[in-house]
C-alpha atoms as a PDB file:
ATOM      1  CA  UNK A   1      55.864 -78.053 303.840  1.00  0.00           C
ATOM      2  CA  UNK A   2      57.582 -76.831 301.417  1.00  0.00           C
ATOM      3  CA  UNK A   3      61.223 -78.614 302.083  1.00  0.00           C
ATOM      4  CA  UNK A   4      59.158 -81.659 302.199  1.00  0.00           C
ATOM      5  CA  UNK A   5      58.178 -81.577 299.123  1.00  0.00           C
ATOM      6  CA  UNK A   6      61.611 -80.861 298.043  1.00  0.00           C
ATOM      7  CA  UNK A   7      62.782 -84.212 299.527  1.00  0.00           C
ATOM      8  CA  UNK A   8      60.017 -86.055 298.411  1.00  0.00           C
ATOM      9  CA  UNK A   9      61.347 -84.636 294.944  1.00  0.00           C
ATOM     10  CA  UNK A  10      64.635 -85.457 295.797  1.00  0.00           C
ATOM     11  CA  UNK A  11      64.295 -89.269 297.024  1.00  0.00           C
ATOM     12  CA  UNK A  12      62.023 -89.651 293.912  1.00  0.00           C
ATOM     13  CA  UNK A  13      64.711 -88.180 291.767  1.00  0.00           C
ATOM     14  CA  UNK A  14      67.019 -90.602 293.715  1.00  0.00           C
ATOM     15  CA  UNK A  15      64.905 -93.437 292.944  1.00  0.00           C
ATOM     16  CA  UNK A  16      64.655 -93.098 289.213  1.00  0.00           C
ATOM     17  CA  UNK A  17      68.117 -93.016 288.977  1.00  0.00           C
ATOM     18  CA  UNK A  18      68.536 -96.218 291.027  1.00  0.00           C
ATOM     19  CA  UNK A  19      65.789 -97.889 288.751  1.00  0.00           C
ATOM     20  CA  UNK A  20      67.461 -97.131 285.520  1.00  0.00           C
ATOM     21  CA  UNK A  21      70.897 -98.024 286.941  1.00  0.00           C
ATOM     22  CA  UNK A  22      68.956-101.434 287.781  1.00  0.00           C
ATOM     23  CA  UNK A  23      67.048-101.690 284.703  1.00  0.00           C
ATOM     24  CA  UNK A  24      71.152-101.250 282.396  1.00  0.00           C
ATOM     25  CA  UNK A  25      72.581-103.729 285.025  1.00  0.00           C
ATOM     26  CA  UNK A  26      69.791-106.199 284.181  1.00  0.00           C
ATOM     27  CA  UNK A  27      69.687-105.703 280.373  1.00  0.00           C
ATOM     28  CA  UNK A  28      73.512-106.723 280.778  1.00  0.00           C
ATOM     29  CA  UNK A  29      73.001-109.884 282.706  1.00  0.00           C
ATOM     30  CA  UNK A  30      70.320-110.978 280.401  1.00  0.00           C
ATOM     31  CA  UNK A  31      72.972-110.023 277.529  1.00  0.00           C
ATOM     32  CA  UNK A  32      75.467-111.761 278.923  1.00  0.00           C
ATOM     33  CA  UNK A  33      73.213-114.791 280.002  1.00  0.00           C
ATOM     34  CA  UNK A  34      72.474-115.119 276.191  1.00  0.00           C
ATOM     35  CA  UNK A  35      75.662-114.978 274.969  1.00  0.00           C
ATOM     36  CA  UNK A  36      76.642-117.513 277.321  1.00  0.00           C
ATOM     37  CA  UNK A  37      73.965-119.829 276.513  1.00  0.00           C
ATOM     38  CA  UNK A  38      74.983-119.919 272.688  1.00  0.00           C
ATOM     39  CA  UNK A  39      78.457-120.298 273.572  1.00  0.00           C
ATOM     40  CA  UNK A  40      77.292-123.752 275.479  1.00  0.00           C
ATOM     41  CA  UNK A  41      75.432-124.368 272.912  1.00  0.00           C
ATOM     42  CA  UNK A  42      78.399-124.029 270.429  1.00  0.00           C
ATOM     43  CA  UNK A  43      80.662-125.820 272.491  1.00  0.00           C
ATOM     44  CA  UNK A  44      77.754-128.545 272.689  1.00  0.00           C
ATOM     45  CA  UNK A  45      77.738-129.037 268.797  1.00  0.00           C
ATOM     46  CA  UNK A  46      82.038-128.952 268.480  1.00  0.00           C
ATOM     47  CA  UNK A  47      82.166-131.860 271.507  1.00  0.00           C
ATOM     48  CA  UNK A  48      79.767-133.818 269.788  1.00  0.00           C
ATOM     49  CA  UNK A  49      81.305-133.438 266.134  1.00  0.00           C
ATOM     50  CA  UNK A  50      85.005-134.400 267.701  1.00  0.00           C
ATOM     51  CA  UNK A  51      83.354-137.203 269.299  1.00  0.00           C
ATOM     52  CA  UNK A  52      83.940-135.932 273.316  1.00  0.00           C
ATOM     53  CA  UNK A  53      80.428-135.530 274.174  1.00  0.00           C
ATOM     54  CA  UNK A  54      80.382-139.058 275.198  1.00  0.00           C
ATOM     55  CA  UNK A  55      79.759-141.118 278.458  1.00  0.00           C
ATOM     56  CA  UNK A  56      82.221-143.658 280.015  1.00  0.00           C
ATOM     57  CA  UNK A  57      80.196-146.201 279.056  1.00  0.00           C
ATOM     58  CA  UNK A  58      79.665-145.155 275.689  1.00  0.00           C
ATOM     59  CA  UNK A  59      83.948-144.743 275.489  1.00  0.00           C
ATOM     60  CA  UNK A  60      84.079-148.589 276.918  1.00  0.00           C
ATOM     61  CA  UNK A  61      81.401-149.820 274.210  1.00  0.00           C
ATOM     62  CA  UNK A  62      83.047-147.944 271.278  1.00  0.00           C
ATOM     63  CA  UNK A  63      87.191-149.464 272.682  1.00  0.00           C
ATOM     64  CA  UNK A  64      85.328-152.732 273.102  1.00  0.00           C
ATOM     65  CA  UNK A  65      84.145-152.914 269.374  1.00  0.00           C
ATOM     66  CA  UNK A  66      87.420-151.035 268.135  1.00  0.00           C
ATOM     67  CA  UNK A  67      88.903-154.764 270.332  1.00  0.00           C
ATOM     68  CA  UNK A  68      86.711-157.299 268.016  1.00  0.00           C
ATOM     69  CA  UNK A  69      87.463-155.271 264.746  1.00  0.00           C
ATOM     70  CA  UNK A  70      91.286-155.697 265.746  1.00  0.00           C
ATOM     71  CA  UNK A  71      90.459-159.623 266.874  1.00  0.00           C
ATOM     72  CA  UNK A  72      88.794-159.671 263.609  1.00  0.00           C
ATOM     73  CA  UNK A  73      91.576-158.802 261.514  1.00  0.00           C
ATOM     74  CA  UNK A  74      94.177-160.728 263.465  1.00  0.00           C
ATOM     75  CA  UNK A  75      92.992-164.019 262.875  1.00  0.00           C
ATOM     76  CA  UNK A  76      92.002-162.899 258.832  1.00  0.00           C
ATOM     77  CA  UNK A  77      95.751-162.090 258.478  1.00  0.00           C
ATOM     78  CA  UNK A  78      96.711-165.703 260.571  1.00  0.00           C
ATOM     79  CA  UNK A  79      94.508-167.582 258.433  1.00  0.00           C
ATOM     80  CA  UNK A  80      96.086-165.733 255.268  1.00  0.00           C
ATOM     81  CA  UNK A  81      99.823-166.554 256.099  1.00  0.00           C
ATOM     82  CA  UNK A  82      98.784-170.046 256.332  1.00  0.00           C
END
């Protein structure tokens, strides 16, 4: 009776320390889940500032309109030299 209360003590000791060593690894993995979160985040915001947080289509809309500015221009600097 007695050495089975021993192990009981034993696999409950056991068990506590396997909790807390649980309990550390998953305060670091939510830690490190944060962090990486704001770092998307981050890296969200800079892409969008430089302009790289766009979609094909937007990129083919914005060269198109870049193309009639140019157009634009070209034919105000013809009509100028005439």
């Amino acid at each position: 009776m007695e050495k089975e209360k021993m192990n009981f003590r034993l696999d409950m000791d056991v068990q506590k320390l396997e909790i807390e060593k649980l309990r550390k690894w998953k305060n670091k993995a939510e830690g490190d889940l944060d962090s990486l979160k704001t770092d998307y985040k981050r890296l969200r915001c800079s892409m969008k500032a430089a302009g790289l947080g766009k979609t094909s289509e937007q990129w083919c809309q914005e060269i198109q309109d870049a193309k009639i500015k140019a157009d634009r221009w070209e034919r105000k600097f013809q009509e100028a030299q005439m």
